[in-house]
PDB file of N, CA and C in Angstrom:
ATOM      1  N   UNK A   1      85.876 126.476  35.069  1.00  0.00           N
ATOM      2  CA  UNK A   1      86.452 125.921  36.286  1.00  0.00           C
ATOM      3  C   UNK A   1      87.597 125.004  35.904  1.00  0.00           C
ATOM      4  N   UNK A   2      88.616 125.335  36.729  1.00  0.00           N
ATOM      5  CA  UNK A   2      89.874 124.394  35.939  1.00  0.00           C
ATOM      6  C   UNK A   2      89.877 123.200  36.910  1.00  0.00           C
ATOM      7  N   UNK A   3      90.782 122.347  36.343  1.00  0.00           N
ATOM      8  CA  UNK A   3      90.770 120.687  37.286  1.00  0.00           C
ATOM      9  C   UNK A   3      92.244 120.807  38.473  1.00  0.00           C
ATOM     10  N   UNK A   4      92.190 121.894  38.606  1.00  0.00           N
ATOM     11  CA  UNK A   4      93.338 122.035  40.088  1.00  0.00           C
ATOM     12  C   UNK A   4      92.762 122.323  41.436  1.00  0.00           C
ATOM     13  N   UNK A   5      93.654 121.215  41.992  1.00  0.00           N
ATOM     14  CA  UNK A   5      92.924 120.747  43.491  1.00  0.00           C
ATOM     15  C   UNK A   5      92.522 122.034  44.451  1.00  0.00           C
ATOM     16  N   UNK A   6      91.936 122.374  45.252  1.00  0.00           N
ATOM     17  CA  UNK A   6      91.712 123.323  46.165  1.00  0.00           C
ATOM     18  C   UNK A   6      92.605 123.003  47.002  1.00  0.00           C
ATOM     19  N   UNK A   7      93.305 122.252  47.485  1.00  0.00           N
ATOM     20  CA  UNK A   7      94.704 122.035  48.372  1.00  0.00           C
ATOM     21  C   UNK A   7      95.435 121.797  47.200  1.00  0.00           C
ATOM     22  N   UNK A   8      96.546 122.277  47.880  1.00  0.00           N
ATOM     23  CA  UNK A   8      97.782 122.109  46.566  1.00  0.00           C
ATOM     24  C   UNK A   8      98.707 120.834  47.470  1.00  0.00           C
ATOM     25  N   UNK A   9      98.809 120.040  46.520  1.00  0.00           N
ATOM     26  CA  UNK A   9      98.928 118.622  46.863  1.00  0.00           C
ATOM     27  C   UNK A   9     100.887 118.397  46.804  1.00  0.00           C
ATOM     28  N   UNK A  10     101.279 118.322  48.060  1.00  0.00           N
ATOM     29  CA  UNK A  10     102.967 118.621  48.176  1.00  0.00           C
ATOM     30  C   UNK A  10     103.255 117.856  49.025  1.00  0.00           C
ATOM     31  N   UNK A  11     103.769 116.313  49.188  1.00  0.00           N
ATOM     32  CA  UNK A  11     104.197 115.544  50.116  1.00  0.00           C
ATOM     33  C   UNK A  11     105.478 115.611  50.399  1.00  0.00           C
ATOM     34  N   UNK A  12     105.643 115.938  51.892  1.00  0.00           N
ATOM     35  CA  UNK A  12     106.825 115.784  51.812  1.00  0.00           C
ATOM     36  C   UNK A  12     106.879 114.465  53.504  1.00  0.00           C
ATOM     37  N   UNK A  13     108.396 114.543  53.516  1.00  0.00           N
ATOM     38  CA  UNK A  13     108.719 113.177  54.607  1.00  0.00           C
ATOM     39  C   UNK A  13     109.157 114.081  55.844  1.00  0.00           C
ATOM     40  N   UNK A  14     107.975 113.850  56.593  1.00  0.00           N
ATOM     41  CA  UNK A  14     108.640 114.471  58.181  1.00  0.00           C
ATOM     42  C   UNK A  14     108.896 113.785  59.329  1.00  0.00           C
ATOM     43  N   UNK A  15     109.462 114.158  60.543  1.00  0.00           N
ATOM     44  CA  UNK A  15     109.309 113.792  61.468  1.00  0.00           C
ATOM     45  C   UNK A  15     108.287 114.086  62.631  1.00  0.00           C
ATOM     46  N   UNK A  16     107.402 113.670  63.321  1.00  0.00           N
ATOM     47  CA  UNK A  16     106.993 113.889  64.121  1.00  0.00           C
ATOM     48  C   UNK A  16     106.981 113.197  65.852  1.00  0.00           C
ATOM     49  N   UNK A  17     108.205 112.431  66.139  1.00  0.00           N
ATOM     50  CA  UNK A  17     108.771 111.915  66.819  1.00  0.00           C
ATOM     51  C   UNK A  17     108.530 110.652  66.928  1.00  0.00           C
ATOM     52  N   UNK A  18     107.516 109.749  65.832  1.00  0.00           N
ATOM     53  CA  UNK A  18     107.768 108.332  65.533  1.00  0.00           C
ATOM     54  C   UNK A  18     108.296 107.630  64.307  1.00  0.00           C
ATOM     55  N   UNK A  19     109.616 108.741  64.076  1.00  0.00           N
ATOM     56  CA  UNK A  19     110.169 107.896  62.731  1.00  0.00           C
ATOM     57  C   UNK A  19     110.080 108.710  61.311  1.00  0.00           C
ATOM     58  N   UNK A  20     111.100 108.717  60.300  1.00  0.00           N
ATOM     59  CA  UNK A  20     110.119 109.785  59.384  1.00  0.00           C
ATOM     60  C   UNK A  20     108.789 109.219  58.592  1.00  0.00           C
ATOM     61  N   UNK A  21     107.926 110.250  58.544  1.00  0.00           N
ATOM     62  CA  UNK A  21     106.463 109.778  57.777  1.00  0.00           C
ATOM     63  C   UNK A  21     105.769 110.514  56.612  1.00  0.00           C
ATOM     64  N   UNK A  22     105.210 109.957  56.059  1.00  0.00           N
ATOM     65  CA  UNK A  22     104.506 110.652  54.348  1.00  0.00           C
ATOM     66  C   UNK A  22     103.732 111.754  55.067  1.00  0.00           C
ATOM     67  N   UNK A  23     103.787 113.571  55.117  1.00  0.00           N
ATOM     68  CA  UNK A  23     102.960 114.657  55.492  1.00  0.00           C
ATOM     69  C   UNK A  23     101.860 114.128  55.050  1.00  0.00           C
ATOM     70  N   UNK A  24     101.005 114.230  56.051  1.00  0.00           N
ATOM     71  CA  UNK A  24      99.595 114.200  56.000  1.00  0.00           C
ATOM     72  C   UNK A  24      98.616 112.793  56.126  1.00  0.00           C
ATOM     73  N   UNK A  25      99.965 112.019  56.714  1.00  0.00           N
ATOM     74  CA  UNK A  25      99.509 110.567  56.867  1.00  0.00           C
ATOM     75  C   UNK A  25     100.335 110.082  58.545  1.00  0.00           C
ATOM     76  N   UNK A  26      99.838 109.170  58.855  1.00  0.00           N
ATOM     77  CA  UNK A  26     100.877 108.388  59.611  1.00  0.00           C
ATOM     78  C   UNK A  26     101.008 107.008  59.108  1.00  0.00           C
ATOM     79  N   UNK A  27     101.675 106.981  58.207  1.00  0.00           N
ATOM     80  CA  UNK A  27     102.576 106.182  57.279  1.00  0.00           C
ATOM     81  C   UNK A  27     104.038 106.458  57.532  1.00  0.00           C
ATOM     82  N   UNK A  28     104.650 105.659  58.301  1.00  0.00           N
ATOM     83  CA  UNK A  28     105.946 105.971  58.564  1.00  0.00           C
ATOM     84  C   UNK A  28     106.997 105.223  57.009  1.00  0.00           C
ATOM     85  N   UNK A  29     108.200 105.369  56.605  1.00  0.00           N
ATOM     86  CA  UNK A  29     108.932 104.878  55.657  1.00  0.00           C
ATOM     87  C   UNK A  29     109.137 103.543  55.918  1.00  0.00           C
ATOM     88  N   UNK A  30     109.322 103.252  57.100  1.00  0.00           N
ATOM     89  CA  UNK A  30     109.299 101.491  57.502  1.00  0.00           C
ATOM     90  C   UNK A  30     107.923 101.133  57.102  1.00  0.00           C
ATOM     91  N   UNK A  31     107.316 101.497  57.482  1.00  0.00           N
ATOM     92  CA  UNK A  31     105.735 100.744  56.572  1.00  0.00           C
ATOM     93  C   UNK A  31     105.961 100.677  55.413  1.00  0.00           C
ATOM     94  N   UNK A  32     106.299 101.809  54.632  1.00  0.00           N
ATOM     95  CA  UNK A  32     106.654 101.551  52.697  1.00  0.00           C
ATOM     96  C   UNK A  32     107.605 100.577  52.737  1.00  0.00           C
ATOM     97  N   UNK A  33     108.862 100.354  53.591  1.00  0.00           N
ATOM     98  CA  UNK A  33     109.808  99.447  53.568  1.00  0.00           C
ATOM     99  C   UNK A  33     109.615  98.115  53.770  1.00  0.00           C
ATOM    100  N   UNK A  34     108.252  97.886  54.515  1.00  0.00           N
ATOM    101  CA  UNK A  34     108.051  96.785  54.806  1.00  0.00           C
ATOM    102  C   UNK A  34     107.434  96.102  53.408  1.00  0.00           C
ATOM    103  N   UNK A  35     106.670  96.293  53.134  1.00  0.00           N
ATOM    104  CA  UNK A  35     106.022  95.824  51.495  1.00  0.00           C
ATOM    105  C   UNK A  35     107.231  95.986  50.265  1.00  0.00           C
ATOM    106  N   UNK A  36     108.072  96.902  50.164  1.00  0.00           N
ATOM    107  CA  UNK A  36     109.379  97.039  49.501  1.00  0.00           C
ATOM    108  C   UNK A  36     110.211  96.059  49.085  1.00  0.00           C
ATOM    109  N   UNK A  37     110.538  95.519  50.663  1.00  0.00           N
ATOM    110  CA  UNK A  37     111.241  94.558  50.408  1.00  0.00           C
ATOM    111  C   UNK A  37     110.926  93.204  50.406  1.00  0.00           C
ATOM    112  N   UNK A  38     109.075  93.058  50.196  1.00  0.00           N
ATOM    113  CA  UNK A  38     108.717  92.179  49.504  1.00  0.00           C
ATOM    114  C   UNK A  38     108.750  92.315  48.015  1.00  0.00           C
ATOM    115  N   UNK A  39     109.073  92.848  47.631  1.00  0.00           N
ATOM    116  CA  UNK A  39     109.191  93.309  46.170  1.00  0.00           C
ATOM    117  C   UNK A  39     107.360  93.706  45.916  1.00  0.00           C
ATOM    118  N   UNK A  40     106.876  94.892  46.279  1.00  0.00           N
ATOM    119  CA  UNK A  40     105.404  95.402  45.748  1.00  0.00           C
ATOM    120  C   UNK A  40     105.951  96.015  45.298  1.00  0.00           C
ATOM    121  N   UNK A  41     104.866  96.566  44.375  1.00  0.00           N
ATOM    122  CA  UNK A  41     105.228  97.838  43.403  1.00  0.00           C
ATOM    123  C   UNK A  41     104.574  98.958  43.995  1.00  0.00           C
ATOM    124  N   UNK A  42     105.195 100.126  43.487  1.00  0.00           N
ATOM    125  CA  UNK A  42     104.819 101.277  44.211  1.00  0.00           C
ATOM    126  C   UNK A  42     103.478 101.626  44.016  1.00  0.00           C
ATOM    127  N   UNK A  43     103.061 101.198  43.044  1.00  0.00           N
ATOM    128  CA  UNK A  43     101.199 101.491  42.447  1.00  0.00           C
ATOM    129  C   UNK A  43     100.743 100.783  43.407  1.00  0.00           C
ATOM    130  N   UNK A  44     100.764  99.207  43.984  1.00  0.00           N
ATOM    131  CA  UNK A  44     100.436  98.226  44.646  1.00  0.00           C
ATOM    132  C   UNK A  44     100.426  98.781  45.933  1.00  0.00           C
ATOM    133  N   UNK A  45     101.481  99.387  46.412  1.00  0.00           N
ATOM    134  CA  UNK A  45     101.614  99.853  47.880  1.00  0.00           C
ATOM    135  C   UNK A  45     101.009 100.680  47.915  1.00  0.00           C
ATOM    136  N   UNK A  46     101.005 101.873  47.426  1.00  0.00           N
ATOM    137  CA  UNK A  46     100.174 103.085  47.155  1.00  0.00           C
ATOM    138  C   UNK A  46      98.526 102.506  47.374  1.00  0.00           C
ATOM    139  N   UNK A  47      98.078 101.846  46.429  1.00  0.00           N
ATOM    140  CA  UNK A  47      96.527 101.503  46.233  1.00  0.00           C
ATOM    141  C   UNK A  47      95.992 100.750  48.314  1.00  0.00           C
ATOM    142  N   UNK A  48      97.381  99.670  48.549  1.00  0.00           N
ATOM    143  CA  UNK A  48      97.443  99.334  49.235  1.00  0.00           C
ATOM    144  C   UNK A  48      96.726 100.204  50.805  1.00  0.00           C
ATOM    145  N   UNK A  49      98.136 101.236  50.862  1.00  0.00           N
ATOM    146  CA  UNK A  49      97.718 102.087  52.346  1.00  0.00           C
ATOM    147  C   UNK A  49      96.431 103.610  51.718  1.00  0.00           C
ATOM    148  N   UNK A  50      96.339 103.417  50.395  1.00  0.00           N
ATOM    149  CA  UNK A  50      95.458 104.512  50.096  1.00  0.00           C
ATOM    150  C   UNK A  50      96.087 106.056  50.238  1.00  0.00           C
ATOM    151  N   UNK A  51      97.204 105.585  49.646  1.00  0.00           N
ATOM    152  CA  UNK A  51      98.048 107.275  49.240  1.00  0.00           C
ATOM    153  C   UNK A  51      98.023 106.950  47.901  1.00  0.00           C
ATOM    154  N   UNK A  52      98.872 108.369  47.198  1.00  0.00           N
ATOM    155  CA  UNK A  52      99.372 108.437  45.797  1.00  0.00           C
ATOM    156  C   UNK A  52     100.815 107.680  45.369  1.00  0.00           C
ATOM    157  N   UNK A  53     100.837 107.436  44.618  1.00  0.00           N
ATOM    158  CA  UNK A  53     101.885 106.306  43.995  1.00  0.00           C
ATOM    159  C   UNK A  53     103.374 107.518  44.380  1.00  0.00           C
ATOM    160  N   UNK A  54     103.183 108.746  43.967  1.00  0.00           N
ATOM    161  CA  UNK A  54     104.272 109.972  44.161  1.00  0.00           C
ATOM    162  C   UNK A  54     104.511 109.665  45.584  1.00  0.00           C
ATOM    163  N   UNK A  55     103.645 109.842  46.462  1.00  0.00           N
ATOM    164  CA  UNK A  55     104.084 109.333  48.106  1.00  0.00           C
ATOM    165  C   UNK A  55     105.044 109.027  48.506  1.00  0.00           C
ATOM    166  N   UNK A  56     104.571 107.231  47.978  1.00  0.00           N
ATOM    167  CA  UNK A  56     104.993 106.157  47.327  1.00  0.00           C
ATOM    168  C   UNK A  56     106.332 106.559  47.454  1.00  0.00           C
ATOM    169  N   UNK A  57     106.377 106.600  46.132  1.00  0.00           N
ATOM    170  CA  UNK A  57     107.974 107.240  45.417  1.00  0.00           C
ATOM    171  C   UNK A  57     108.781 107.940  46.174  1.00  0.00           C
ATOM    172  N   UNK A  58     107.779 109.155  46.969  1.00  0.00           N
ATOM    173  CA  UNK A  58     108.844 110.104  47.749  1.00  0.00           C
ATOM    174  C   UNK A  58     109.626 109.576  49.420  1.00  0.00           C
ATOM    175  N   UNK A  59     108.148 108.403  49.781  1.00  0.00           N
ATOM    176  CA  UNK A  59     109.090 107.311  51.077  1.00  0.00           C
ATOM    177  C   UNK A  59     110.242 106.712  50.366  1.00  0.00           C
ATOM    178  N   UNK A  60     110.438 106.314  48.794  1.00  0.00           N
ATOM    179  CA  UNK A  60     111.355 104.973  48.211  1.00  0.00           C
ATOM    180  C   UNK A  60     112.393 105.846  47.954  1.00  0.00           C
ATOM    181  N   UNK A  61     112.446 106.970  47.695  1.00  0.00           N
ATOM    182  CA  UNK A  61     113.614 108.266  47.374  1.00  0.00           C
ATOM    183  C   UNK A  61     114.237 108.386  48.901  1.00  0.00           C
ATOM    184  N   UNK A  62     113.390 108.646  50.209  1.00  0.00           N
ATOM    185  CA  UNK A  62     114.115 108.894  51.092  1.00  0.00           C
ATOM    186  C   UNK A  62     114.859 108.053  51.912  1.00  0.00           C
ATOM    187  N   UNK A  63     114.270 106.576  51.684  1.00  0.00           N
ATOM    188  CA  UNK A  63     114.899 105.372  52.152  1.00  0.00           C
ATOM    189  C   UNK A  63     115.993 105.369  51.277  1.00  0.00           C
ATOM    190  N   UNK A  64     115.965 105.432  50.268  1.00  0.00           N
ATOM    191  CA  UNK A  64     117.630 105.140  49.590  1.00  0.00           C
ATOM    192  C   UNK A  64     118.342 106.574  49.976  1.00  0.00           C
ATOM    193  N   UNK A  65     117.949 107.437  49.809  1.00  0.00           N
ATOM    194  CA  UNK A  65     118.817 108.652  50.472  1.00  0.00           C
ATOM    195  C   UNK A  65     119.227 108.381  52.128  1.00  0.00           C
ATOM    196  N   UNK A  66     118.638 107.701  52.425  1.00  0.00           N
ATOM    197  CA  UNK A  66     118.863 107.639  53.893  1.00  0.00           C
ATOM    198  C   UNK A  66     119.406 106.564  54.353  1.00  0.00           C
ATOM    199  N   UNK A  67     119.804 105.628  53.513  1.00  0.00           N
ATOM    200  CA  UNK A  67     119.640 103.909  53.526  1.00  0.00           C
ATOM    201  C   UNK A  67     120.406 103.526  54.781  1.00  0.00           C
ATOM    202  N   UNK A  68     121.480 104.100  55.240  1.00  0.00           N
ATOM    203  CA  UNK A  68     122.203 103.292  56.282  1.00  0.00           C
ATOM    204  C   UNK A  68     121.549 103.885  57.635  1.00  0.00           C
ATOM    205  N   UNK A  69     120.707 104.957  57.948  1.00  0.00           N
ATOM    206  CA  UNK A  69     120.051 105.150  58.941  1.00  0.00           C
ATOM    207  C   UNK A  69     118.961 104.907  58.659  1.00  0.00           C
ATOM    208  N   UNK A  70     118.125 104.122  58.034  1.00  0.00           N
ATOM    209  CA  UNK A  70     116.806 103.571  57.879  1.00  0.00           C
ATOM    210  C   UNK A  70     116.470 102.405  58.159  1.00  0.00           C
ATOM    211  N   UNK A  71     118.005 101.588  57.462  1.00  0.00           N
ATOM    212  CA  UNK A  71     117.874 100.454  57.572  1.00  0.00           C
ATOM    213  C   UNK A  71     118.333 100.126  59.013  1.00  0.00           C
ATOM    214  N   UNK A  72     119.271 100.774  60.133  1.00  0.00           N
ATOM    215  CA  UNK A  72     119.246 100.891  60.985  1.00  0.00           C
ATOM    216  C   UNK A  72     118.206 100.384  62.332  1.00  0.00           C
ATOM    217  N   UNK A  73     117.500 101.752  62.150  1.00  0.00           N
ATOM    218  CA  UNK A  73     116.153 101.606  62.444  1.00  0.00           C
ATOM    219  C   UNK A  73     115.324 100.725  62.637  1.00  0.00           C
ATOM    220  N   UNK A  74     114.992 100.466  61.221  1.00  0.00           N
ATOM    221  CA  UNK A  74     114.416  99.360  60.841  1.00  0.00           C
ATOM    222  C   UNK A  74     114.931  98.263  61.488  1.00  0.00           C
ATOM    223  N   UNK A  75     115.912  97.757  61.334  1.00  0.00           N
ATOM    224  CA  UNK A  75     116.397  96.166  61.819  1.00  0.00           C
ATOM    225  C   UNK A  75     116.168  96.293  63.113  1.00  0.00           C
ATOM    226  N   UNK A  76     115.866  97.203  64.271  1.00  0.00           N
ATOM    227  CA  UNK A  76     115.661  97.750  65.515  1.00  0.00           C
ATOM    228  C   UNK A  76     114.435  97.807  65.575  1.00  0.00           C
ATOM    229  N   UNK A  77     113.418  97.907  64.639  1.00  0.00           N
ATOM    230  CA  UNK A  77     112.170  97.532  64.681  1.00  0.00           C
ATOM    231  C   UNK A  77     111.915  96.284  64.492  1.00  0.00           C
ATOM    232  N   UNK A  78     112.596  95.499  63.944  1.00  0.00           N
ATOM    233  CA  UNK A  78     112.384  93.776  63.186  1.00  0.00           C
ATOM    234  C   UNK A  78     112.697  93.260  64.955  1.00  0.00           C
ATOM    235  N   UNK A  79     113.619  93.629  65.049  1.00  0.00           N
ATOM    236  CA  UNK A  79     114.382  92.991  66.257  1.00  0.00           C
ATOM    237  C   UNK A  79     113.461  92.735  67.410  1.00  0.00           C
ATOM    238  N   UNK A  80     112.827  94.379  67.833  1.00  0.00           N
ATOM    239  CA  UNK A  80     111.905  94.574  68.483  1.00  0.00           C
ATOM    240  C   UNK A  80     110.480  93.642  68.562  1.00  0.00           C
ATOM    241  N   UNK A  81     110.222  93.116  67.481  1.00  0.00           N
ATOM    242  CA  UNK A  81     108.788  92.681  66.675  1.00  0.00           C
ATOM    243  C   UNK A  81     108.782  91.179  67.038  1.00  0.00           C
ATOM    244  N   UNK A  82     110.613  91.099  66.826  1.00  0.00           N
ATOM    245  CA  UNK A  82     110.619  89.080  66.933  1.00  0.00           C
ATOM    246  C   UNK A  82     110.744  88.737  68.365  1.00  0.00           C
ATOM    247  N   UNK A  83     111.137  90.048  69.913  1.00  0.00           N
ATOM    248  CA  UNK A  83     111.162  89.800  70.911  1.00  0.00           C
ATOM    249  C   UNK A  83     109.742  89.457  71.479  1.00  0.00           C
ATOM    250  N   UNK A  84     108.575  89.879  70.691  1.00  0.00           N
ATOM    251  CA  UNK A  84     107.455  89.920  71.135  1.00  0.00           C
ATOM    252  C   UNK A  84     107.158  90.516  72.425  1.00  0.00           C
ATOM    253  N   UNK A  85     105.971  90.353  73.122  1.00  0.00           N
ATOM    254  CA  UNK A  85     105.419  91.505  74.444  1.00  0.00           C
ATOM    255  C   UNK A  85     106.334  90.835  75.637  1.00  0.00           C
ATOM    256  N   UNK A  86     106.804  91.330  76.391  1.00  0.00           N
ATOM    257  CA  UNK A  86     107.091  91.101  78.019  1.00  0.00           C
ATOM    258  C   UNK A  86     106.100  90.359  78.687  1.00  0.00           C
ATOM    259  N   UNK A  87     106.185  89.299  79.122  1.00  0.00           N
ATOM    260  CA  UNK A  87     104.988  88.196  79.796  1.00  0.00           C
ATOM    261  C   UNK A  87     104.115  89.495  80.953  1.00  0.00           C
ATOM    262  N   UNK A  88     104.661  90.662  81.308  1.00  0.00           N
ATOM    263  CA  UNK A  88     103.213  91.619  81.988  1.00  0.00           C
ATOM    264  C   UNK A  88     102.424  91.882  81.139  1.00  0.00           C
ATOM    265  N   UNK A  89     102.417  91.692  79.597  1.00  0.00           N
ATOM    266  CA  UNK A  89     101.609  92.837  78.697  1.00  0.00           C
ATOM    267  C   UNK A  89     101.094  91.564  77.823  1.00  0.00           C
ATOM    268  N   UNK A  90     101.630  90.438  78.048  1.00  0.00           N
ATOM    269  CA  UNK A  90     101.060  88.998  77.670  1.00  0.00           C
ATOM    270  C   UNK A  90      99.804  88.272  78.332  1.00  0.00           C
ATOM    271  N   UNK A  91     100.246  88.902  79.602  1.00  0.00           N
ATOM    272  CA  UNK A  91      99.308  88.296  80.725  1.00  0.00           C
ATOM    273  C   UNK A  91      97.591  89.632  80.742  1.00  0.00           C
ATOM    274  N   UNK A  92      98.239  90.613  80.576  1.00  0.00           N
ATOM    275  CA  UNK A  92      97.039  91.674  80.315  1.00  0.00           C
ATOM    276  C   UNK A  92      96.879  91.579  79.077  1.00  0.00           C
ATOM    277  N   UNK A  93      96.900  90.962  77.788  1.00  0.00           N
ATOM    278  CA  UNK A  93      96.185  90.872  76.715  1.00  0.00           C
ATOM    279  C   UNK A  93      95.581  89.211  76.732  1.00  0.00           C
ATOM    280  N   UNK A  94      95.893  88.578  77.526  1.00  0.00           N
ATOM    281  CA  UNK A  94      95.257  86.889  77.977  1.00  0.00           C
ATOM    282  C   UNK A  94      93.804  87.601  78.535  1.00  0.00           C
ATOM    283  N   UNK A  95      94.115  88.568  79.841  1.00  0.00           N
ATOM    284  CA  UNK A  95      93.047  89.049  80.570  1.00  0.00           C
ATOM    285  C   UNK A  95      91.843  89.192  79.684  1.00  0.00           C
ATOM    286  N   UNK A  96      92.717  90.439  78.739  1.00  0.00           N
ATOM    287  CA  UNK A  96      91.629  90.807  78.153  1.00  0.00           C
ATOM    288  C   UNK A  96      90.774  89.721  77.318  1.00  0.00           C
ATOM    289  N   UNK A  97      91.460  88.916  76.869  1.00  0.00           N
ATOM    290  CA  UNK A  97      90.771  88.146  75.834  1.00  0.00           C
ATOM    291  C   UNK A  97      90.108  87.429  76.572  1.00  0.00           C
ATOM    292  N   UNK A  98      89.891  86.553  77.930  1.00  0.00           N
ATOM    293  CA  UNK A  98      89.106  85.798  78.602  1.00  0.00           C
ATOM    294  C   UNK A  98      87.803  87.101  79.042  1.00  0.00           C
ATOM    295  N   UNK A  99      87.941  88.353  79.193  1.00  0.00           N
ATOM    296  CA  UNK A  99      86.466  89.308  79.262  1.00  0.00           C
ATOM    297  C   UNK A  99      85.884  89.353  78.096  1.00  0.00           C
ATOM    298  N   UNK A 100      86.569  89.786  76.924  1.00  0.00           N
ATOM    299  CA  UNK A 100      85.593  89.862  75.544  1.00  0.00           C
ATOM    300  C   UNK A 100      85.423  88.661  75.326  1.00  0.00           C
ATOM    301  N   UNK A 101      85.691  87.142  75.758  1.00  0.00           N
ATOM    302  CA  UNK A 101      85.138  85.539  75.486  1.00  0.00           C
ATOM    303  C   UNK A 101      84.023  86.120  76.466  1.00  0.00           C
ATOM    304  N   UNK A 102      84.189  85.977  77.333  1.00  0.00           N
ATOM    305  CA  UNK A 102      82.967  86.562  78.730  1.00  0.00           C
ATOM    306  C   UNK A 102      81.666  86.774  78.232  1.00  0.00           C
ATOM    307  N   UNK A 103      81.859  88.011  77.611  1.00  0.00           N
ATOM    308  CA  UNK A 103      81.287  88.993  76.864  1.00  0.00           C
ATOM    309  C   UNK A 103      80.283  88.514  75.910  1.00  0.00           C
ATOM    310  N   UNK A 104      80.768  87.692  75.140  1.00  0.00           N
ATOM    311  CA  UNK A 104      80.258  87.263  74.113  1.00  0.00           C
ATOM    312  C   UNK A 104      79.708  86.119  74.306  1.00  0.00           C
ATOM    313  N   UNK A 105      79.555  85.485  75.648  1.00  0.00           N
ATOM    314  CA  UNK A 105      79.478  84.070  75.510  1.00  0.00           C
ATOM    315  C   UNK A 105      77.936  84.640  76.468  1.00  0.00           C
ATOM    316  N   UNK A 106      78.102  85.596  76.997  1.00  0.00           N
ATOM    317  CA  UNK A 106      76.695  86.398  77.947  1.00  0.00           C
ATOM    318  C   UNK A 106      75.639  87.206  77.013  1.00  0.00           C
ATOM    319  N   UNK A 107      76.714  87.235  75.286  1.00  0.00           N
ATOM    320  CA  UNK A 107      75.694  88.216  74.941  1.00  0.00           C
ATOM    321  C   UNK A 107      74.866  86.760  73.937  1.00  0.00           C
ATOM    322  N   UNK A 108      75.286  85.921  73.568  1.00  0.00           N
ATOM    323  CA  UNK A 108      74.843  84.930  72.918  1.00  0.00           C
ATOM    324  C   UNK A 108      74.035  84.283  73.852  1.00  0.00           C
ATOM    325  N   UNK A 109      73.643  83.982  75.006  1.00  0.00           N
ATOM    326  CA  UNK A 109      73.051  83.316  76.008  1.00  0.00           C
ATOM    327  C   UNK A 109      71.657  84.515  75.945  1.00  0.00           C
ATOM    328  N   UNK A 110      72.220  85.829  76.093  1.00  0.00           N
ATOM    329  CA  UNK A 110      71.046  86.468  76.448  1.00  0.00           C
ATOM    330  C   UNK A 110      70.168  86.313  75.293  1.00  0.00           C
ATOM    331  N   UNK A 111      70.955  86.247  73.463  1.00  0.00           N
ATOM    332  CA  UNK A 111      69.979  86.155  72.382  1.00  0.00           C
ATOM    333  C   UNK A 111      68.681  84.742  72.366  1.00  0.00           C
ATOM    334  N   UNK A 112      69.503  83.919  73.250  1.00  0.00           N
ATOM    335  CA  UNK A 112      69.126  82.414  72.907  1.00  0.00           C
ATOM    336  C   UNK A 112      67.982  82.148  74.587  1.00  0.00           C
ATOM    337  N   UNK A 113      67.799  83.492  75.504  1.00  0.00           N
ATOM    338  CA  UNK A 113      67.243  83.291  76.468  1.00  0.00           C
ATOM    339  C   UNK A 113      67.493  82.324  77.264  1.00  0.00           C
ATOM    340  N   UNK A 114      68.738  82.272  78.332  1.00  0.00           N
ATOM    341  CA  UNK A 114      68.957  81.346  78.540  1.00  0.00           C
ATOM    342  C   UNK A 114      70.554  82.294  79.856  1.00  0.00           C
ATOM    343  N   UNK A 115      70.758  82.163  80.863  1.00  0.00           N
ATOM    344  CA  UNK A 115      71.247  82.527  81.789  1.00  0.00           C
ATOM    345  C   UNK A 115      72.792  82.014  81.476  1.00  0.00           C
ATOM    346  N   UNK A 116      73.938  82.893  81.021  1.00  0.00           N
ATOM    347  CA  UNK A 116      75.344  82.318  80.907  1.00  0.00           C
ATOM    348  C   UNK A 116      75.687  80.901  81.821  1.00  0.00           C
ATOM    349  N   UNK A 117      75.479  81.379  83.186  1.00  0.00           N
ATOM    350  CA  UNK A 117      76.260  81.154  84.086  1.00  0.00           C
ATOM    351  C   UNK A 117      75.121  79.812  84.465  1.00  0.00           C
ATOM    352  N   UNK A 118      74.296  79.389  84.565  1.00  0.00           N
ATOM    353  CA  UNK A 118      73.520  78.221  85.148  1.00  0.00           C
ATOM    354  C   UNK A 118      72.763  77.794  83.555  1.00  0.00           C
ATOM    355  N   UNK A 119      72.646  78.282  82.922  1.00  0.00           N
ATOM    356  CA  UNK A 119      71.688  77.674  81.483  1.00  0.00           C
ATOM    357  C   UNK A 119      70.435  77.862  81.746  1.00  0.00           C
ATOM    358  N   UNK A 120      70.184  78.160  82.657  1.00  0.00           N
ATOM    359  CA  UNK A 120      68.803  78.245  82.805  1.00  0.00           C
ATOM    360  C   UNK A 120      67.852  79.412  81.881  1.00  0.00           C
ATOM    361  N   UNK A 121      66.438  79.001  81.896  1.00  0.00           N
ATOM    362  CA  UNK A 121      66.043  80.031  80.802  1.00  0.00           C
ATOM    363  C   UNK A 121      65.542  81.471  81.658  1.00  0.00           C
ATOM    364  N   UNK A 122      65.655  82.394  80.826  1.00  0.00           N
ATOM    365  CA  UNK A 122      65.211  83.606  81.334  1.00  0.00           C
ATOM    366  C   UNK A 122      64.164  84.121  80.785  1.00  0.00           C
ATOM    367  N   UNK A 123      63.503  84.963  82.169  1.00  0.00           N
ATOM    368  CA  UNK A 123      61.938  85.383  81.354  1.00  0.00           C
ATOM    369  C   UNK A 123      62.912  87.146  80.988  1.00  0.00           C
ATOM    370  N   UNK A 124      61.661  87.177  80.203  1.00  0.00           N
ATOM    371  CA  UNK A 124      61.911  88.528  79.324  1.00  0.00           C
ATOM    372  C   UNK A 124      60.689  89.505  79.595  1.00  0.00           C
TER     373      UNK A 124
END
């Protein structure tokens, strides 16, 4: 039995209409770019998102092949990131977070026998 994979292992960088990404992942090249230009190493990033270091290599080959439409992009994603949410999608993630407090504050009452909303104890 020889030591060659039953998939034959060939990454390449596609598009699938969010950006180009490592085949067989959704790892877009701005994700490799983002750790990049912290200075990681490609072993580091690799181990990091749990691909192969070649991946790796083949997002860091297409960003420099691509560099002035990547970096593009990219700064259009940074840009995007530092505007943060629109106060509608601020106000529905507040929501949400006062139900899962809710949530948790009813499921800790029920462990401790004891009624959220009045303290009172509960029979079981």
């Amino acid at each position: 039995m020889g030591t060659e994979p039953l998939i034959p292992f060939n990454p390449q960088i596609i598009d699938r209409g969010r950006g180009p990404e490592i085949s067989g992942t959704r790892i877009t090249v701005y994700d490799i770019l983002d750790y990049s230009t912290h200075g990681w190493h490609h072993t580091v990033i690799a181990a990091t998102l749990g691909i192969s270091s070649q991946e790796v290599q083949l997002a860091l080959e297409y960003i420099e092949a691509h560099k002035a439409e990547v970096m593009e992009q990219y700064q259009k994603i940074l840009d995007r990131d530092a505007r943060g949410n629109p106060p509608e999608i601020e106000a529905k993630l507040a929501a949400a977070h006062e139900h899962v407090e809710e949530f948790l504050k009813q499921r800790a009452a029920a462990k401790e026998g004891v009624d959220a909303a009045t303290g009172a104890p509960v029979r079981r």
